[in-house]
C-alpha atoms as a PDB file:
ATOM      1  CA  UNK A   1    -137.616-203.810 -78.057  1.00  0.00           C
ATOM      2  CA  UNK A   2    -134.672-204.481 -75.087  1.00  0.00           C
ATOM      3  CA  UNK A   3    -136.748-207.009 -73.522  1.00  0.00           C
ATOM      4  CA  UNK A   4    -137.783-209.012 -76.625  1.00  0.00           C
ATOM      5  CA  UNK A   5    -134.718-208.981 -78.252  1.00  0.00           C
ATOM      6  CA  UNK A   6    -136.165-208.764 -81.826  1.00  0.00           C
ATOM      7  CA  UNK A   7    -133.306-206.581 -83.014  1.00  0.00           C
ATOM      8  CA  UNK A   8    -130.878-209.470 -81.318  1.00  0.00           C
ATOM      9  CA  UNK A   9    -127.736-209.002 -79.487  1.00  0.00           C
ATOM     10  CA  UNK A  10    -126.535-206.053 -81.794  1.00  0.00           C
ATOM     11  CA  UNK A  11    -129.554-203.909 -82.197  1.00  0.00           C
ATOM     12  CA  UNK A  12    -128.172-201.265 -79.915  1.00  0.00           C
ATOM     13  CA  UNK A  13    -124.770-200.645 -81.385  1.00  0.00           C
ATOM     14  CA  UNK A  14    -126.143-200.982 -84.759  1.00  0.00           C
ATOM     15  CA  UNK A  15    -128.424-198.201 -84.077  1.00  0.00           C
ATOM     16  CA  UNK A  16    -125.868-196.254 -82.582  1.00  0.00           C
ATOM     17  CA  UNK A  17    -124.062-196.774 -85.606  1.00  0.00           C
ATOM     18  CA  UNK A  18    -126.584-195.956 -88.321  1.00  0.00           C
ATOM     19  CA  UNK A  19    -127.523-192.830 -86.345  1.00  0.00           C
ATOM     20  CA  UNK A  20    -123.429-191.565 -85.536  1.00  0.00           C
ATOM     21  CA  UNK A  21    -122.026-192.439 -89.011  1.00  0.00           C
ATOM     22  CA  UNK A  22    -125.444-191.762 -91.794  1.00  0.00           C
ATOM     23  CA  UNK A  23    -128.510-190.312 -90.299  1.00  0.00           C
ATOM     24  CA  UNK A  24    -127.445-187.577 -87.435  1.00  0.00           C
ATOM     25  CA  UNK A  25    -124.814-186.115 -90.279  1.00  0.00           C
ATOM     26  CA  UNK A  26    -127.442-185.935 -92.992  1.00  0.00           C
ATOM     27  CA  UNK A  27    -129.740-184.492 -90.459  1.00  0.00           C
ATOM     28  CA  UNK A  28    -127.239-181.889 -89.044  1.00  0.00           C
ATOM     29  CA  UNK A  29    -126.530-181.481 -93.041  1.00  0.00           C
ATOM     30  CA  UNK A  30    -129.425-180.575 -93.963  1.00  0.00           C
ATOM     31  CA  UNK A  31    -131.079-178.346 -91.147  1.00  0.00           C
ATOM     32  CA  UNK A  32    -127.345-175.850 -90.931  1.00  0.00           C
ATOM     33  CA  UNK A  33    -127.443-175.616 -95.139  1.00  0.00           C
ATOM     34  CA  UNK A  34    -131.078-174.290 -95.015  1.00  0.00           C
ATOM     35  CA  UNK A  35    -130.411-171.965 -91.727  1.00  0.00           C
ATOM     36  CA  UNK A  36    -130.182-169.034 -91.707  1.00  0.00           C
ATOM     37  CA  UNK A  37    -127.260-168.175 -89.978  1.00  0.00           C
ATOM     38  CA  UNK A  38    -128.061-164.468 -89.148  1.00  0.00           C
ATOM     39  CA  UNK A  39    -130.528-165.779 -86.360  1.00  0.00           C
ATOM     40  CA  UNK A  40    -127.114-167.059 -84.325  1.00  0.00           C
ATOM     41  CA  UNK A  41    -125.891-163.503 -83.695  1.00  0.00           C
ATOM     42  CA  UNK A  42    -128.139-161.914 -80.649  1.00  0.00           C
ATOM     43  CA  UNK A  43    -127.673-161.316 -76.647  1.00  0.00           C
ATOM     44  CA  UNK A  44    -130.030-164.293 -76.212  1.00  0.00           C
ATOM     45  CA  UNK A  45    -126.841-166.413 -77.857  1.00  0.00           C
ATOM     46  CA  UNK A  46    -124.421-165.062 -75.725  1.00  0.00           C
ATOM     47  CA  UNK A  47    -126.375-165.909 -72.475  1.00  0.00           C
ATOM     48  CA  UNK A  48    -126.520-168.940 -73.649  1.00  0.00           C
ATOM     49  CA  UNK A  49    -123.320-169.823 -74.669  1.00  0.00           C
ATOM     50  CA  UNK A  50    -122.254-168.058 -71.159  1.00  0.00           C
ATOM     51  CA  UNK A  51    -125.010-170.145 -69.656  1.00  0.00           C
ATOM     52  CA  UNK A  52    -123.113-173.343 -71.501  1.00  0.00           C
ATOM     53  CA  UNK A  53    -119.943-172.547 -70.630  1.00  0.00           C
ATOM     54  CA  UNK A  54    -120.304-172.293 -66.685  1.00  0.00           C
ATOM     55  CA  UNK A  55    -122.131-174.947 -66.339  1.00  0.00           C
ATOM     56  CA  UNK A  56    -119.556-177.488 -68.427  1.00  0.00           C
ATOM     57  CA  UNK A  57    -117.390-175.712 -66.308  1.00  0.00           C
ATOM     58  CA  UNK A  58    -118.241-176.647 -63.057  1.00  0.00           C
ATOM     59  CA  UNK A  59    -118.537-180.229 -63.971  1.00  0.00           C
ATOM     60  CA  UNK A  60    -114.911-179.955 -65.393  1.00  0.00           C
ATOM     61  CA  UNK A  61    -113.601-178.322 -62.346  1.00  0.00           C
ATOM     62  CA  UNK A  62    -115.372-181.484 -59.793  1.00  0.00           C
ATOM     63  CA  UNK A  63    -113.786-183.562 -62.525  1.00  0.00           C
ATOM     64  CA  UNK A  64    -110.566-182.328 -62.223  1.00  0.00           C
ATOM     65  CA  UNK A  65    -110.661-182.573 -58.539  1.00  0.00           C
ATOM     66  CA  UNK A  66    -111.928-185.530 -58.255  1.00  0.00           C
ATOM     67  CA  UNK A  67    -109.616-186.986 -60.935  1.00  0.00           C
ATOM     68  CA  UNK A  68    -112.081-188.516 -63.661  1.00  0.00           C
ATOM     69  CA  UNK A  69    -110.791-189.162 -66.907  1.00  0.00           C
ATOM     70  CA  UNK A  70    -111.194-186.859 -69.552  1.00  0.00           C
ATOM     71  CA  UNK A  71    -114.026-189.443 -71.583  1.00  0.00           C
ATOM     72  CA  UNK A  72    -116.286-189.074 -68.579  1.00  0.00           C
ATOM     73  CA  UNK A  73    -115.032-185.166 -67.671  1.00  0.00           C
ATOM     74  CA  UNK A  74    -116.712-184.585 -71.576  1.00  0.00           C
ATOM     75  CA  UNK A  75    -119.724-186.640 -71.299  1.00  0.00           C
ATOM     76  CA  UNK A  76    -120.336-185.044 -67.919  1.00  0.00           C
ATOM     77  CA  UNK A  77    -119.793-181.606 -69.259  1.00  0.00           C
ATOM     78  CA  UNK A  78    -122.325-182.260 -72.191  1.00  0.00           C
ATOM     79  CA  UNK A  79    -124.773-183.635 -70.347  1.00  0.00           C
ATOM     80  CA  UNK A  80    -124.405-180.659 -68.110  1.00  0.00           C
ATOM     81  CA  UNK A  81    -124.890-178.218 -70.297  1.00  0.00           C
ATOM     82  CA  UNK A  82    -126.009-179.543 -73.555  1.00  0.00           C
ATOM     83  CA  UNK A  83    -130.044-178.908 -74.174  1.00  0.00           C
ATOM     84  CA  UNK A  84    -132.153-181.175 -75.893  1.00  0.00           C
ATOM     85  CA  UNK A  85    -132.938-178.091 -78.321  1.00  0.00           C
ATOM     86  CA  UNK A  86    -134.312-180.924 -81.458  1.00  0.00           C
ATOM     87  CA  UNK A  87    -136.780-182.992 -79.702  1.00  0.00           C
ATOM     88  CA  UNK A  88    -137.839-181.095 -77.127  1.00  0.00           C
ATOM     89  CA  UNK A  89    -137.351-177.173 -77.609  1.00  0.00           C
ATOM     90  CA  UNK A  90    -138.961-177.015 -80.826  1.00  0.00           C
ATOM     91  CA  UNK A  91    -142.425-178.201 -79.316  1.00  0.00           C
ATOM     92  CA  UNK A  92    -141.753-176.548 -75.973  1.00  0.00           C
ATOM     93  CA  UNK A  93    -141.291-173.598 -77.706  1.00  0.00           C
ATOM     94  CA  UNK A  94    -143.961-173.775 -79.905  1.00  0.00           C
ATOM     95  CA  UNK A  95    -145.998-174.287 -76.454  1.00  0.00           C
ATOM     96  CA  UNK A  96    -144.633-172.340 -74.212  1.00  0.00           C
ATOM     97  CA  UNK A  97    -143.020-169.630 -76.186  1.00  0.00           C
ATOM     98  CA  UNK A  98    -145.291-169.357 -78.686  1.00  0.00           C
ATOM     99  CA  UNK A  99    -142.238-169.428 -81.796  1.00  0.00           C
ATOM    100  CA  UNK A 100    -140.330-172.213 -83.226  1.00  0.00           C
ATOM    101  CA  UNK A 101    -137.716-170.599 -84.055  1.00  0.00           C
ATOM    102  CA  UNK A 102    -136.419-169.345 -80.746  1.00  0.00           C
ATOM    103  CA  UNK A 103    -134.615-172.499 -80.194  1.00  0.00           C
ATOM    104  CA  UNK A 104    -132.677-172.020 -83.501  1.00  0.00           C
ATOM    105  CA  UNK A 105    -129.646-170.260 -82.305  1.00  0.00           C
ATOM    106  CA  UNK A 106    -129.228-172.249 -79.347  1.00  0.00           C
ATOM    107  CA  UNK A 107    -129.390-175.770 -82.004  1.00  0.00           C
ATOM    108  CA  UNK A 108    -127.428-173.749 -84.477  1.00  0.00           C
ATOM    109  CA  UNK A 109    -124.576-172.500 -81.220  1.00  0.00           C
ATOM    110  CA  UNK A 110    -124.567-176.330 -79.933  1.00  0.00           C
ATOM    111  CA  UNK A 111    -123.934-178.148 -83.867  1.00  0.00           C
ATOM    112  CA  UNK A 112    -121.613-175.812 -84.661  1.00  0.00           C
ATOM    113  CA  UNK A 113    -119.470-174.968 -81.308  1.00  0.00           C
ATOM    114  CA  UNK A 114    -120.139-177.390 -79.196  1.00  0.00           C
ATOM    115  CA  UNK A 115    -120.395-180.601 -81.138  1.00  0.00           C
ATOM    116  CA  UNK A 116    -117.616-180.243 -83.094  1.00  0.00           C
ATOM    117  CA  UNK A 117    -115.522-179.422 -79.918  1.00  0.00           C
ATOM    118  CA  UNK A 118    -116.630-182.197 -77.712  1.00  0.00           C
ATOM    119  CA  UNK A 119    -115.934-184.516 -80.678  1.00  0.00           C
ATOM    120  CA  UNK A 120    -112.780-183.537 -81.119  1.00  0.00           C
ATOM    121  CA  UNK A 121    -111.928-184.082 -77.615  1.00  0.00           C
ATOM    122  CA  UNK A 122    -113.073-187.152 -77.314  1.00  0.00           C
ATOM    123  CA  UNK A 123    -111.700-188.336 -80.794  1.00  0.00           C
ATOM    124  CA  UNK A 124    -108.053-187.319 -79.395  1.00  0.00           C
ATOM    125  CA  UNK A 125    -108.459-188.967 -76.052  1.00  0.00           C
ATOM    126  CA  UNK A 126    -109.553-191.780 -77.633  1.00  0.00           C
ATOM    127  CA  UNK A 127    -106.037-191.718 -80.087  1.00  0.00           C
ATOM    128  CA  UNK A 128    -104.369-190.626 -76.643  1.00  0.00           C
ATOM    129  CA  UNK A 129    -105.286-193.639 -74.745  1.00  0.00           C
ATOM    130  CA  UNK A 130    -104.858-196.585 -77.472  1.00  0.00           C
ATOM    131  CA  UNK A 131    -108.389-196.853 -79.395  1.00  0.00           C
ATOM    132  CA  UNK A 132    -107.095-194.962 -82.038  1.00  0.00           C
ATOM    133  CA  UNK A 133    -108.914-193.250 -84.934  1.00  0.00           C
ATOM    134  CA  UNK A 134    -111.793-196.282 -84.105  1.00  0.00           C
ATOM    135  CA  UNK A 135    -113.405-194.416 -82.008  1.00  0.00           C
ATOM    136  CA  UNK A 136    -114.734-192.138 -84.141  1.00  0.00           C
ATOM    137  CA  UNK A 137    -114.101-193.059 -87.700  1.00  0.00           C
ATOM    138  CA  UNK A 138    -115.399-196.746 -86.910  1.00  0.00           C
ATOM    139  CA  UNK A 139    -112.061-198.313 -87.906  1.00  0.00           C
ATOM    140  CA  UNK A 140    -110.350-201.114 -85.745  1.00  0.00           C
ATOM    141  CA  UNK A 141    -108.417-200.111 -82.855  1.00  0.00           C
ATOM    142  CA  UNK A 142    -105.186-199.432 -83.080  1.00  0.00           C
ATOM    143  CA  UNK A 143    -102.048-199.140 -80.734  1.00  0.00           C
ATOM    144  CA  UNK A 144    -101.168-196.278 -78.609  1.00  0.00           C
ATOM    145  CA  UNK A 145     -99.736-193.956 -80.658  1.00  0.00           C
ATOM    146  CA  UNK A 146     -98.573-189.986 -80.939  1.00  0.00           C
ATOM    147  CA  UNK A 147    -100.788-187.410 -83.137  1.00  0.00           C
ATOM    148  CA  UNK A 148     -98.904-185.009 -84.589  1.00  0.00           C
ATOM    149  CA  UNK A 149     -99.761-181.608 -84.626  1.00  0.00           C
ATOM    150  CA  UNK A 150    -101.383-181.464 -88.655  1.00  0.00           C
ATOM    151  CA  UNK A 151    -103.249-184.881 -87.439  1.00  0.00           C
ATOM    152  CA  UNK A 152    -104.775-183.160 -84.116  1.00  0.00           C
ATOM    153  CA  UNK A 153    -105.704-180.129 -86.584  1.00  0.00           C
ATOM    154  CA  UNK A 154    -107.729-182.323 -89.059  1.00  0.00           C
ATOM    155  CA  UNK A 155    -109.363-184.497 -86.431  1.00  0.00           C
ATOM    156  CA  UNK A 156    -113.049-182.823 -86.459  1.00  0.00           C
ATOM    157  CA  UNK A 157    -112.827-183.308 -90.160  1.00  0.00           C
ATOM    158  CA  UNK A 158    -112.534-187.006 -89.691  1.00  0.00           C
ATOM    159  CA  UNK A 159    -115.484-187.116 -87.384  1.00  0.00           C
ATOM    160  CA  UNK A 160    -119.033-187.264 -89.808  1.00  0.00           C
ATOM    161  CA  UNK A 161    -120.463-185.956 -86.983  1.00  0.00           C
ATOM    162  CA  UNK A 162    -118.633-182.827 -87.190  1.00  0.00           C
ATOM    163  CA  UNK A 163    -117.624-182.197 -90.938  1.00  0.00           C
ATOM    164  CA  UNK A 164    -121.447-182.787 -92.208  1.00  0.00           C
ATOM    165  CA  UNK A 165    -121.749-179.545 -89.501  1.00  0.00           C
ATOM    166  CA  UNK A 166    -118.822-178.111 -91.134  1.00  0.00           C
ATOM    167  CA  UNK A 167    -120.188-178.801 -94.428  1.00  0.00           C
ATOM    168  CA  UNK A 168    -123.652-177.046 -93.670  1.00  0.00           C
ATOM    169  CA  UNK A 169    -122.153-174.079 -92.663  1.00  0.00           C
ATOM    170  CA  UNK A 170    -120.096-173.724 -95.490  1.00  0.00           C
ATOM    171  CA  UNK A 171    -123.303-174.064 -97.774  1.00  0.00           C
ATOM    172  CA  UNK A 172    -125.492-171.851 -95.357  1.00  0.00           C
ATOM    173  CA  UNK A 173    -122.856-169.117 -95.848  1.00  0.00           C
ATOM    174  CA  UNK A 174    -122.462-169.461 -99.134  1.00  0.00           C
ATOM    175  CA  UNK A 175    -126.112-169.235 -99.932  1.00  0.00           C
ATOM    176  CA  UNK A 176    -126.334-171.775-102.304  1.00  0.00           C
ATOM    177  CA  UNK A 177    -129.601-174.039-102.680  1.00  0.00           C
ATOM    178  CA  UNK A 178    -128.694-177.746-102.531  1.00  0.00           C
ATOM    179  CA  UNK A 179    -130.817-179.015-105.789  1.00  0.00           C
ATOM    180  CA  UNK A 180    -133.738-180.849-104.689  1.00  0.00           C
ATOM    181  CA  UNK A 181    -132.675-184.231-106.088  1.00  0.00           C
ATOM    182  CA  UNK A 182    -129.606-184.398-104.045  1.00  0.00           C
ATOM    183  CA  UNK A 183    -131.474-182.642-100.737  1.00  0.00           C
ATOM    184  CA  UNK A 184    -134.102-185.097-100.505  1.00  0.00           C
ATOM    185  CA  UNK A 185    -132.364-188.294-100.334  1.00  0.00           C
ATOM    186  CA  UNK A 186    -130.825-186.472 -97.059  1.00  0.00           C
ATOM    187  CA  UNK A 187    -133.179-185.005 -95.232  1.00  0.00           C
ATOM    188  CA  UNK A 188    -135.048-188.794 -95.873  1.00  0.00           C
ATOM    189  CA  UNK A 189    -131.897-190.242 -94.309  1.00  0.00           C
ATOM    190  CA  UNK A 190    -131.513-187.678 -91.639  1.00  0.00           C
ATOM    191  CA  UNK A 191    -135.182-188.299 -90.308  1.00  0.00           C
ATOM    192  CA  UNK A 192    -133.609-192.144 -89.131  1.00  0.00           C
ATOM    193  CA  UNK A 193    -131.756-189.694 -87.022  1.00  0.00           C
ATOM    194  CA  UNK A 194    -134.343-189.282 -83.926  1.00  0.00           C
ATOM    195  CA  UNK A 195    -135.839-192.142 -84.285  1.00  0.00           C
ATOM    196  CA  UNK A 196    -132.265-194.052 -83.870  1.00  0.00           C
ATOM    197  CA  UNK A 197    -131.252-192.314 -81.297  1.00  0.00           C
ATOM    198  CA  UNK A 198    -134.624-192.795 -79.672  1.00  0.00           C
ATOM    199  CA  UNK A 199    -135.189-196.519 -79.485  1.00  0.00           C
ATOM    200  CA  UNK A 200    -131.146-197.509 -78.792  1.00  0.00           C
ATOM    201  CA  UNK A 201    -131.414-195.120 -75.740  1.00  0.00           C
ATOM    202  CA  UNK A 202    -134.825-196.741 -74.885  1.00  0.00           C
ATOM    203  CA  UNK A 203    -133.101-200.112 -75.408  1.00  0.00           C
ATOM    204  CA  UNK A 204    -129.994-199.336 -73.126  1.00  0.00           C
ATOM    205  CA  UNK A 205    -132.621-198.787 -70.260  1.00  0.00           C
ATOM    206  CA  UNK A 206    -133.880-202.030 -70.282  1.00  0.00           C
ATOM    207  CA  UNK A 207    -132.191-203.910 -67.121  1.00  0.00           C
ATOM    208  CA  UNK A 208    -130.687-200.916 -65.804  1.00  0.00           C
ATOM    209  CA  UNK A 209    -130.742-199.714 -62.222  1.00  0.00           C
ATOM    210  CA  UNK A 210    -132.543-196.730 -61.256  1.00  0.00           C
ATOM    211  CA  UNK A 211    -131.077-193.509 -62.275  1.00  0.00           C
ATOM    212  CA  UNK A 212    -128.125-191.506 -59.595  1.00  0.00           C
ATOM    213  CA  UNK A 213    -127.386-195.408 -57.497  1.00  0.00           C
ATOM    214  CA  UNK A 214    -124.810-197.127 -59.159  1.00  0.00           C
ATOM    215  CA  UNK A 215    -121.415-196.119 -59.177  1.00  0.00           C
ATOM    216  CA  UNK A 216    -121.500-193.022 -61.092  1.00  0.00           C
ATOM    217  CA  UNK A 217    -124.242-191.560 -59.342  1.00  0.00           C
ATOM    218  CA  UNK A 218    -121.562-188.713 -58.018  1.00  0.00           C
ATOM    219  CA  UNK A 219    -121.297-187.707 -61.834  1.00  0.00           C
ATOM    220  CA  UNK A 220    -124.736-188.834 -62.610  1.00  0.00           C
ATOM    221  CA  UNK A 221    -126.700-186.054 -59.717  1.00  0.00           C
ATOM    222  CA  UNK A 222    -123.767-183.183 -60.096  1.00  0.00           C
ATOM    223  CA  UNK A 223    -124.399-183.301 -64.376  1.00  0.00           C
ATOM    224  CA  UNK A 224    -128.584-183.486 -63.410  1.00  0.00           C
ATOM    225  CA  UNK A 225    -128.311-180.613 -60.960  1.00  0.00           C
ATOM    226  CA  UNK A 226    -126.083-178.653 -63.169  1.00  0.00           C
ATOM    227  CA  UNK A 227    -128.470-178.880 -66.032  1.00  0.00           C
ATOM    228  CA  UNK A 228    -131.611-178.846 -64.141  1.00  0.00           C
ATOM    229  CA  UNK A 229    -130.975-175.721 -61.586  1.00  0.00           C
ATOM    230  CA  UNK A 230    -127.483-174.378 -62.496  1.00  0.00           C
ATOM    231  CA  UNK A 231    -127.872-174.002 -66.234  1.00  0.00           C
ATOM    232  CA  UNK A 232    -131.289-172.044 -65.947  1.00  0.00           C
ATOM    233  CA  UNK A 233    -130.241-170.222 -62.575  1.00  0.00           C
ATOM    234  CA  UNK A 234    -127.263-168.818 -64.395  1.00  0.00           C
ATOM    235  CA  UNK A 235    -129.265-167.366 -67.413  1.00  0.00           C
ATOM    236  CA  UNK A 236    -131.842-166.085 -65.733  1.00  0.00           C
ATOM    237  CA  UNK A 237    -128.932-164.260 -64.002  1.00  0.00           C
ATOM    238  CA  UNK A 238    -126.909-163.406 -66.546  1.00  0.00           C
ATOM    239  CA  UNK A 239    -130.332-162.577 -68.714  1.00  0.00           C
ATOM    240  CA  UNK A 240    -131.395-160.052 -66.309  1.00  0.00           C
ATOM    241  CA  UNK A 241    -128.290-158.591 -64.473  1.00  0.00           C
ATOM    242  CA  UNK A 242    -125.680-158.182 -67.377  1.00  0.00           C
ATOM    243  CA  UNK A 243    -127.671-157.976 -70.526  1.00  0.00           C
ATOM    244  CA  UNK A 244    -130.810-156.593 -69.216  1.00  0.00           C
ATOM    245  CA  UNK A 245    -133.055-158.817 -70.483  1.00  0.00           C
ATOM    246  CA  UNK A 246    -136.765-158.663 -69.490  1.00  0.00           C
ATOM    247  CA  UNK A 247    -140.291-160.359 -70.261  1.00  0.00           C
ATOM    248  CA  UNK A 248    -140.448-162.635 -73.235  1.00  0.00           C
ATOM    249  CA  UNK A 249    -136.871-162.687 -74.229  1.00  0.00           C
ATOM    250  CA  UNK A 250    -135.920-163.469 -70.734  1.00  0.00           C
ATOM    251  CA  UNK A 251    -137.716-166.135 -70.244  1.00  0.00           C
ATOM    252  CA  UNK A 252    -137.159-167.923 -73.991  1.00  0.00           C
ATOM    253  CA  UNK A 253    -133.373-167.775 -72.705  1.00  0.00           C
ATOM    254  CA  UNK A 254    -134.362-169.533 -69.314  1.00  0.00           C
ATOM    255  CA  UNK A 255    -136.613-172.085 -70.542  1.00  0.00           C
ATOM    256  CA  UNK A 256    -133.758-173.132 -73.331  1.00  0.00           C
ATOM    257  CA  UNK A 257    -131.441-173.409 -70.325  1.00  0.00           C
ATOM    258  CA  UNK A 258    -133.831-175.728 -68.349  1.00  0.00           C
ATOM    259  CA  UNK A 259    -134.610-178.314 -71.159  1.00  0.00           C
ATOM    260  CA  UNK A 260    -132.870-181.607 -70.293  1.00  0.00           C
ATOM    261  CA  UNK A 261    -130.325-183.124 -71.611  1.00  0.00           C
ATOM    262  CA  UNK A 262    -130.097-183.881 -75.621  1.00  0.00           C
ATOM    263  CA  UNK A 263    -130.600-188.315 -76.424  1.00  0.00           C
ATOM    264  CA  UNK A 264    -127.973-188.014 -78.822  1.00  0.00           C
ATOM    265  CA  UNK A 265    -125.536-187.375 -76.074  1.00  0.00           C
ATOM    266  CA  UNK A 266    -126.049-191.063 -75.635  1.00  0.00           C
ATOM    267  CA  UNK A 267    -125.331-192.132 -78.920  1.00  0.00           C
ATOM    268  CA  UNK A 268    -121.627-189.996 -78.686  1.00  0.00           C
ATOM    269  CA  UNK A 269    -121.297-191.900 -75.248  1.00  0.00           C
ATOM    270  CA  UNK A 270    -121.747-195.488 -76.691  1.00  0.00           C
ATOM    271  CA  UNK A 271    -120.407-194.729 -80.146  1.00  0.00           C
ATOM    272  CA  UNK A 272    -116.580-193.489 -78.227  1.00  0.00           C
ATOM    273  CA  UNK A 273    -117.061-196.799 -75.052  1.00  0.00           C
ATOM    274  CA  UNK A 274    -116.801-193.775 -72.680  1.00  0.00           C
ATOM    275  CA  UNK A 275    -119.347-193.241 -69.680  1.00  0.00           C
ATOM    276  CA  UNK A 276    -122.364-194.761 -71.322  1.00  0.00           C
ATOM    277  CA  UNK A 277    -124.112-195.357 -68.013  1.00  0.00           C
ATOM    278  CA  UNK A 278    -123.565-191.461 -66.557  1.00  0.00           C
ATOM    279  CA  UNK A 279    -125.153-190.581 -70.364  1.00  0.00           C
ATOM    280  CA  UNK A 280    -127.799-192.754 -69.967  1.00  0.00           C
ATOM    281  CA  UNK A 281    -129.189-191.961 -66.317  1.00  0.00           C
ATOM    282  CA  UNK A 282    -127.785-187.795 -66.817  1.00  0.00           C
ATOM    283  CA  UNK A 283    -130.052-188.013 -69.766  1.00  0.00           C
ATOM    284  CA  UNK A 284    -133.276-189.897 -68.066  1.00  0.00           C
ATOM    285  CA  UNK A 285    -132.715-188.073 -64.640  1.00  0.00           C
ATOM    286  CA  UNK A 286    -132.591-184.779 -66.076  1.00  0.00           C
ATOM    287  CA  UNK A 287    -135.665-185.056 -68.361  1.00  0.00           C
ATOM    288  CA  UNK A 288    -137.526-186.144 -65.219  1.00  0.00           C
ATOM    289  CA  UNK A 289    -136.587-183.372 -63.084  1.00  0.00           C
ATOM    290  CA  UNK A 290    -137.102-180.490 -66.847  1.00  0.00           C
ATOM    291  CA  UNK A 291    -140.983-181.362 -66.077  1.00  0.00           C
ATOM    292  CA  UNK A 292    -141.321-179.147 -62.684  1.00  0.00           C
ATOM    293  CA  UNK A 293    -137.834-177.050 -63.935  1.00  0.00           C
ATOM    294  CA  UNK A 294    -140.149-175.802 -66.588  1.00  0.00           C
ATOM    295  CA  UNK A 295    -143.280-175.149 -64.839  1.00  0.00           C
ATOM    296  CA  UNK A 296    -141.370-173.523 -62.333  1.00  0.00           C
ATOM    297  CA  UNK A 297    -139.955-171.089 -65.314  1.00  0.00           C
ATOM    298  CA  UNK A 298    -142.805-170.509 -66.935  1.00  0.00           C
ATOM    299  CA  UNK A 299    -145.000-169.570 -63.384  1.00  0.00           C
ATOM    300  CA  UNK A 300    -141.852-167.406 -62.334  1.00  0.00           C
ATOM    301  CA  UNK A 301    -141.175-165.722 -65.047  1.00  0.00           C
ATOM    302  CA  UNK A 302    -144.272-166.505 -67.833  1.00  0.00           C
END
């Protein structure tokens, strides 16, 4: 699609944009309302949260050294530590695992914590540094100006990404059933979702260099290492040392850990202007090196 051009000069942002702003929030809408949000609370959670956290914080600490700005410091973090738990986990663990729904706390943990988070983050750098409430709302850029503290409060429910989260919780925990004539309209929007995300990261690849050679390949190999080896190597440990963890539940905590890095990471990265190129070759690097990170995993510990 890159190299013919049929979607023209736009397709890629366009994509970005359907996906950011209509189909990932009807998606993430409708998978948190029908959840069930019991399945979030375990030990396997809390390695991987744990898991999550060390990992993001590494790459922040390198960034901080190394004085990045805080739009790559967050895209670097994610792609360190965020798993592609959608595309990816639920047929791995159907595969390896042998149940779907292991990988639900771990989506459920990363829409709900993380997401909303990162967003935010990036939503008040953005503000911070002069794009304003554009780079997340899809508004024109504005001058540089000062949040104030009610403004910074309310950000992640100005962020669709992050409210239709918000909003699925709220329904999940309420336990009401969305009527089928307003749920199916959404969860037909929300399938656009992968698919979007898909073909305007397969797009961005067209004319790029290879992966960890340009000049953020310093960011580029520490967030592919991180996610590859340190994410896993840190919940195995934590698995089996502190929460004495063993057999199957072990290893559905490791092999979570070792799935790459999630496409929609992309889509945040281009939809903000902020270190689209580290998203783009973290993301293809590290689902290159998941293929012997999970065969290792499973022969190890299987």
């Amino acid at each position: 699609m890159g190299r013919r051009g049929h979607l023209g000069e736009n397709g890629r942002e366009v994509l970005t944009r359907l996906a950011f702003h209509v189909a990932t929030p009807a998606l993430l809408f409708t998978t948190l309302a029908q959840a069930e949000l019991s399945a979030v609370l375990s030990s396997r959670l809390l390695v991987t949260a744990l898991s999550t956290a060390v990992a993001a914080g590494a790459f922040v600490a390198v960034a901080v050294v190394r004085r990045w700005d805080v739009g790559r410091t967050t895209i670097g973090a994610l792609c360190s530590s965020y798993v592609n738990a959608g595309n990816l986990g639920i047929p791995i663990a159907v595969y390896v695992l042998g149940d779907a729904s292991l990988v639900a706390p771990v989506l459920l943990f990363q829409l709900i914590v993380v997401t909303p988070i990162a967003l935010t983050v990036l939503d008040l750098a953005g503000a911070g540094a002069g794009t304003g409430a554009g780079a997340g709302t899809g508004t024109e850029a504005g001058p540089r100006k000062k949040l104030s503290f009610g403004q910074r409060l309310i950000t992640p429910l100005r962020n669709p990404v992050a409210a239709s989260s918000l909003c699925g919780v709220a329904v999940a925990a309420t336990g009401w059933t969305v009527p089928g004539p307003v749920l199916d309209p959404l969860i037909l929007i929300g399938n656009m979702s992968v698919p979007a995300v898909l073909l305007a990261f397969g797009i961005s690849l067209h004319g790029s260099a290879l992966p960890g050679r340009g000049p953020d390949r310093h960011s580029v190999l520490l967030s592919a290492a991180l996610k590859s080896a340190g994410q896993p190597l840190v919940a195995w440990m934590l698995g089996a040392w502190a929460f004495g963890l063993h057999g199957a539940a072990l290893l559905n905590v490791v092999v979570t850990s070792a799935l790459p890095a999630a496409q929609n990471l992309y889509t945040y990265a281009s939809r903000y202007k902020v270190a689209e190129r580290l998203a783009r070759e973290s993301i293809l690097l590290s689902t290159l090196l998941s293929i012997p990170a999970l065969v290792a995993v499973a022969a190890l510990l299987g």
